[in-house]
Protein backbone atom coordinates (compact mmCIF):
# COMPACT_ATOMS: atom_id res chain seq x y z
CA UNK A 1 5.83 56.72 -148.83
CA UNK A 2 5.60 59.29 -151.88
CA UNK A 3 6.57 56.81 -154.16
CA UNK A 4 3.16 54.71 -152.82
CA UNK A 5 1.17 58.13 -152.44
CA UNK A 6 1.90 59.03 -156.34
CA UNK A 7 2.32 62.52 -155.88
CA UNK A 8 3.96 62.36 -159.46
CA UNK A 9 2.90 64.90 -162.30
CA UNK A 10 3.75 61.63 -165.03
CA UNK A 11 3.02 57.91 -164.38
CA UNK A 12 6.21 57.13 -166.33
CA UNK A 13 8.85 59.17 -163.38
CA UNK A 14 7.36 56.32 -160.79
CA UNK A 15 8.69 53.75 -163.30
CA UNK A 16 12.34 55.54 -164.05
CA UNK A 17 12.51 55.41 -160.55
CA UNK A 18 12.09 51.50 -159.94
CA UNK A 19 15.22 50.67 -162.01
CA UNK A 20 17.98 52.49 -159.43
CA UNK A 21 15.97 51.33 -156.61
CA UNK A 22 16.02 48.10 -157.39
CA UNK A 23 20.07 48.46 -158.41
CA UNK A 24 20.64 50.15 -155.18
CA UNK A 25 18.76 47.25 -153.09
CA UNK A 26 20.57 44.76 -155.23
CA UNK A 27 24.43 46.29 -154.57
CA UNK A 28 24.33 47.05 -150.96
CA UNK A 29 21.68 44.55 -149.27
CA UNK A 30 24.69 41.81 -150.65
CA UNK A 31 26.99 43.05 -147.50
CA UNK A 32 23.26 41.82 -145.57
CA UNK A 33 22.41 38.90 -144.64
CA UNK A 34 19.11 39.12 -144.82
CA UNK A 35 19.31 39.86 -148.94
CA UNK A 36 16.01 37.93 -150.06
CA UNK A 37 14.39 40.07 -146.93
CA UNK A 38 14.85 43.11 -148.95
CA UNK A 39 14.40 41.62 -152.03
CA UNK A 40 10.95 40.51 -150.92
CA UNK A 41 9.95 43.99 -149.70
CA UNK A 42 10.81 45.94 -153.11
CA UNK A 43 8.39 43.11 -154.86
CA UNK A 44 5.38 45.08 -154.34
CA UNK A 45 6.77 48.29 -155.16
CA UNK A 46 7.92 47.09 -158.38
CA UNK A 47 5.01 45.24 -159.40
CA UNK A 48 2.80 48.67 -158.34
CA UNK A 49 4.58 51.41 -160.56
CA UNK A 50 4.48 48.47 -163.79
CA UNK A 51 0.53 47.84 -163.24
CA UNK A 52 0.43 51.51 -162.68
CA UNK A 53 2.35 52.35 -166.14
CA UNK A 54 0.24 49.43 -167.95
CA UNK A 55 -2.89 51.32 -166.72
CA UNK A 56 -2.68 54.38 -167.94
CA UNK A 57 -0.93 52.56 -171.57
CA UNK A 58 -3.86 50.84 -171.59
CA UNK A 59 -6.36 53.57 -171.03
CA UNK A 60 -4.88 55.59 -173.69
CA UNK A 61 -4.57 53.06 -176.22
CA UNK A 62 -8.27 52.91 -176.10
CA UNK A 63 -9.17 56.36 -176.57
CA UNK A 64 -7.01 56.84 -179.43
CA UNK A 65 -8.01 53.25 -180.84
CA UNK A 66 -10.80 55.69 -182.58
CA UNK A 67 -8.15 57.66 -184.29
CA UNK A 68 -6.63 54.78 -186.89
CA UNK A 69 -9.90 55.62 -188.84
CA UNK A 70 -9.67 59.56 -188.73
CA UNK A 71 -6.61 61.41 -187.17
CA UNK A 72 -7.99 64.42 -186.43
CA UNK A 73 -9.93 62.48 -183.82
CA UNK A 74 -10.32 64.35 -180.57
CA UNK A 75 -7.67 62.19 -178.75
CA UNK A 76 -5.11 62.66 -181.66
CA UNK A 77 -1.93 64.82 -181.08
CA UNK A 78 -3.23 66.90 -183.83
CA UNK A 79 -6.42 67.62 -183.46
CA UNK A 80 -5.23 70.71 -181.55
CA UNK A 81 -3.77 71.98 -184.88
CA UNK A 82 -6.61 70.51 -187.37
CA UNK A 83 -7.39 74.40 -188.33
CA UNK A 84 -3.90 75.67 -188.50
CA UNK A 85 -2.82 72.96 -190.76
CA UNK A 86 -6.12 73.13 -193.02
CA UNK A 87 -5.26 76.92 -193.52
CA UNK A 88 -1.88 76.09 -194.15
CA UNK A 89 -2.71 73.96 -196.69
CA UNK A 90 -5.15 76.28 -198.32
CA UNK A 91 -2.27 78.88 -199.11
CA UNK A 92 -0.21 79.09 -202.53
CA UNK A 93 3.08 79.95 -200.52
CA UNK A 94 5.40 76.76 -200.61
CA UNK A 95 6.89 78.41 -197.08
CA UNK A 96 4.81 79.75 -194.05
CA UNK A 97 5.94 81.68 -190.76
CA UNK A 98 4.48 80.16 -187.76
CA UNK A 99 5.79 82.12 -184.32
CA UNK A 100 6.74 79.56 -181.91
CA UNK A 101 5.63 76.86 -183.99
CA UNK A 102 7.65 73.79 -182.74
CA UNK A 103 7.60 72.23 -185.58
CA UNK A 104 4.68 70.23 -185.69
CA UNK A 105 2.82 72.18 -187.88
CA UNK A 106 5.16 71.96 -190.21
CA UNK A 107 5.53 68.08 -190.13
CA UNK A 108 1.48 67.60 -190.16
CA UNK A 109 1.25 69.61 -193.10
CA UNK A 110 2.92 70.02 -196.73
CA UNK A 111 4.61 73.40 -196.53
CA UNK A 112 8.12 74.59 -195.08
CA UNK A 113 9.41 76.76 -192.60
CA UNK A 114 9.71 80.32 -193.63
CA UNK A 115 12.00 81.56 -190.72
CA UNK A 116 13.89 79.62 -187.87
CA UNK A 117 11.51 76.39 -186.69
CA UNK A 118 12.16 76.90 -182.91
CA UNK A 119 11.94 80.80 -182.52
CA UNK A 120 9.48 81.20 -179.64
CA UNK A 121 13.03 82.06 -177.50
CA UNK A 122 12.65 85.44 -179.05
CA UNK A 123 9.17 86.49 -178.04
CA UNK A 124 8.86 85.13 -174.48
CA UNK A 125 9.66 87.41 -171.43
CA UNK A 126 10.14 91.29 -171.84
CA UNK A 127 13.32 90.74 -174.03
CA UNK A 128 13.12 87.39 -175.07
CA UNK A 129 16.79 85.55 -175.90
CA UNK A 130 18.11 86.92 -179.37
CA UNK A 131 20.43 85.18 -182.00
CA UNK A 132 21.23 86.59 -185.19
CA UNK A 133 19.27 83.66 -187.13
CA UNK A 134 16.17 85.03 -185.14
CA UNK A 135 16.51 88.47 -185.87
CA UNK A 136 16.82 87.79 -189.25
CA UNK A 137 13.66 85.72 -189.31
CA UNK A 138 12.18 88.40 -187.10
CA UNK A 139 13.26 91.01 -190.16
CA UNK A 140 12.37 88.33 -192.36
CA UNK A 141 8.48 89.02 -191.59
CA UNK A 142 8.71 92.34 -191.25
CA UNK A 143 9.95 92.81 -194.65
CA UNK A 144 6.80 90.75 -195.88
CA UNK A 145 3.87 92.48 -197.83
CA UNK A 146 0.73 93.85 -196.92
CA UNK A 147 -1.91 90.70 -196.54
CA UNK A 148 1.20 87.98 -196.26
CA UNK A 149 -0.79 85.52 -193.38
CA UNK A 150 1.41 84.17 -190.65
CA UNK A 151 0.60 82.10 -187.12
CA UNK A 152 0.94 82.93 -183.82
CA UNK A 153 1.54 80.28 -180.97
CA UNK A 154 -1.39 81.27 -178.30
CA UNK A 155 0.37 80.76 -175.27
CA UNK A 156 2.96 83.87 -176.82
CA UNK A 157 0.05 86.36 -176.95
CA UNK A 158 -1.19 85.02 -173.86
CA UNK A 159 -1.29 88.43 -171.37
CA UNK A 160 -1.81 86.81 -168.29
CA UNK A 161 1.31 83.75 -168.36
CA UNK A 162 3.48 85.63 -169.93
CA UNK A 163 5.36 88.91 -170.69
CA UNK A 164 5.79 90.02 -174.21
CA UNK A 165 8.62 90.79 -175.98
CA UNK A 166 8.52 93.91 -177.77
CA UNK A 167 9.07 91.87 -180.58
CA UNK A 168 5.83 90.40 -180.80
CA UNK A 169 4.40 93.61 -179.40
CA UNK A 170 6.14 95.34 -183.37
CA UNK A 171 4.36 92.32 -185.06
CA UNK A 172 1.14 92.64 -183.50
CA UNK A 173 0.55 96.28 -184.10
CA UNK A 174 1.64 95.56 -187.81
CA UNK A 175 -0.70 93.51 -188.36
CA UNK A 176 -4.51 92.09 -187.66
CA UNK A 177 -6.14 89.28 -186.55
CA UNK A 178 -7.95 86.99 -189.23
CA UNK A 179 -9.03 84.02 -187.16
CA UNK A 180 -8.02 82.11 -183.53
CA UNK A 181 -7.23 78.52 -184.76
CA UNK A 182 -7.24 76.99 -181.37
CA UNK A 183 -3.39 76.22 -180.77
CA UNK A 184 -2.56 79.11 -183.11
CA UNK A 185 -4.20 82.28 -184.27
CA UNK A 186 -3.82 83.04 -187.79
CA UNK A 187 -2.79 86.70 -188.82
CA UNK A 188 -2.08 89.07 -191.78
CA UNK A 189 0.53 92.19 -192.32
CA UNK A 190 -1.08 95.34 -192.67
């Protein structure tokens, strides 16, 4: 009955699940004699979660059909960091520091990684989770110039989701805010 009510948070989990359901039928309805019975009743439910899948495929497909001709397009993946990457771009440094970047900055536009590319570990929750290849990329900024611009992930300076470390706490009060890019707000050392 949940399966049918698609309570699910993805349209894909009612799919993952159809496979070992249908296994599971398959294996033990063979000690049954009534085999094509259950094989008949799991029909519906399979056909249901693939129209289901092909739905939403198909309604996404459409919306980001616009995007071939411009890929900052509203539906795009990175249209959420059009402004980030822009700025990026803009800069003479070959290397940037994003906090709690992910990566995709990075990939989208033509600069590298000035400190470790998944560091957000260190600045979420009241201590955050410390390695010495963060700290030193932690340092790393730190040590930077007055005026050097970096990036902040939102959702870290976020008051209300989440506690911050008093790591981000040190880089906020060193430096000041220059613009909120959407997904990231773009800063610069005191």
């Amino acid at each position: 009955m949940i399966i049918f009510y698609n309570s699910f948070q993805k349209n894909y989990h009612l799919l993952t699940l159809s496979l070992p359901i249908l296994f599971f039928i398959v294996y033990y309805s063979r000690s049954l004699h009534e085999f094509k019975i259950i094989q008949i009743l799991f029909i519906p439910f399979l056909i249901y979660s693939y129209l289901l899948e092909i739905d939403f495929m198909f309604l996404d497909f459409k919306k980001k059909l616009n995007c071939l001709n411009n890929s900052f397009c509203e539906y795009s993946d990175k249209y959420k960091y059009q402004k980030t990457i822009k700025s990026i771009n803009q800069i003479s440094n070959n290397e940037v520091h994003v906090i709690g970047g992910r990566g995709w900055v990075y990939f989208f536009s033509t600069k590298k990684p000035n400190q470790s590319l998944n560091d957000w570990w260190l600045y979420y929750g009241n201590e955050g989770f410390e390695t010495k290849f963060l700290l030193k990329s932690y340092n790393n900024l730190l040590m930077q110039e007055g005026g050097y611009k970096f990036w902040v992930d939102n959702t870290i300076l976020d008051n209300e989701k989440y506690n911050k470390s008093d790591k981000i706490k040190k880089i906020m009060e060193k430096s000041e805010l220059i613009e909120n890019q959407g997904r990231y707000s773009m800063f610069q050392l005191k």
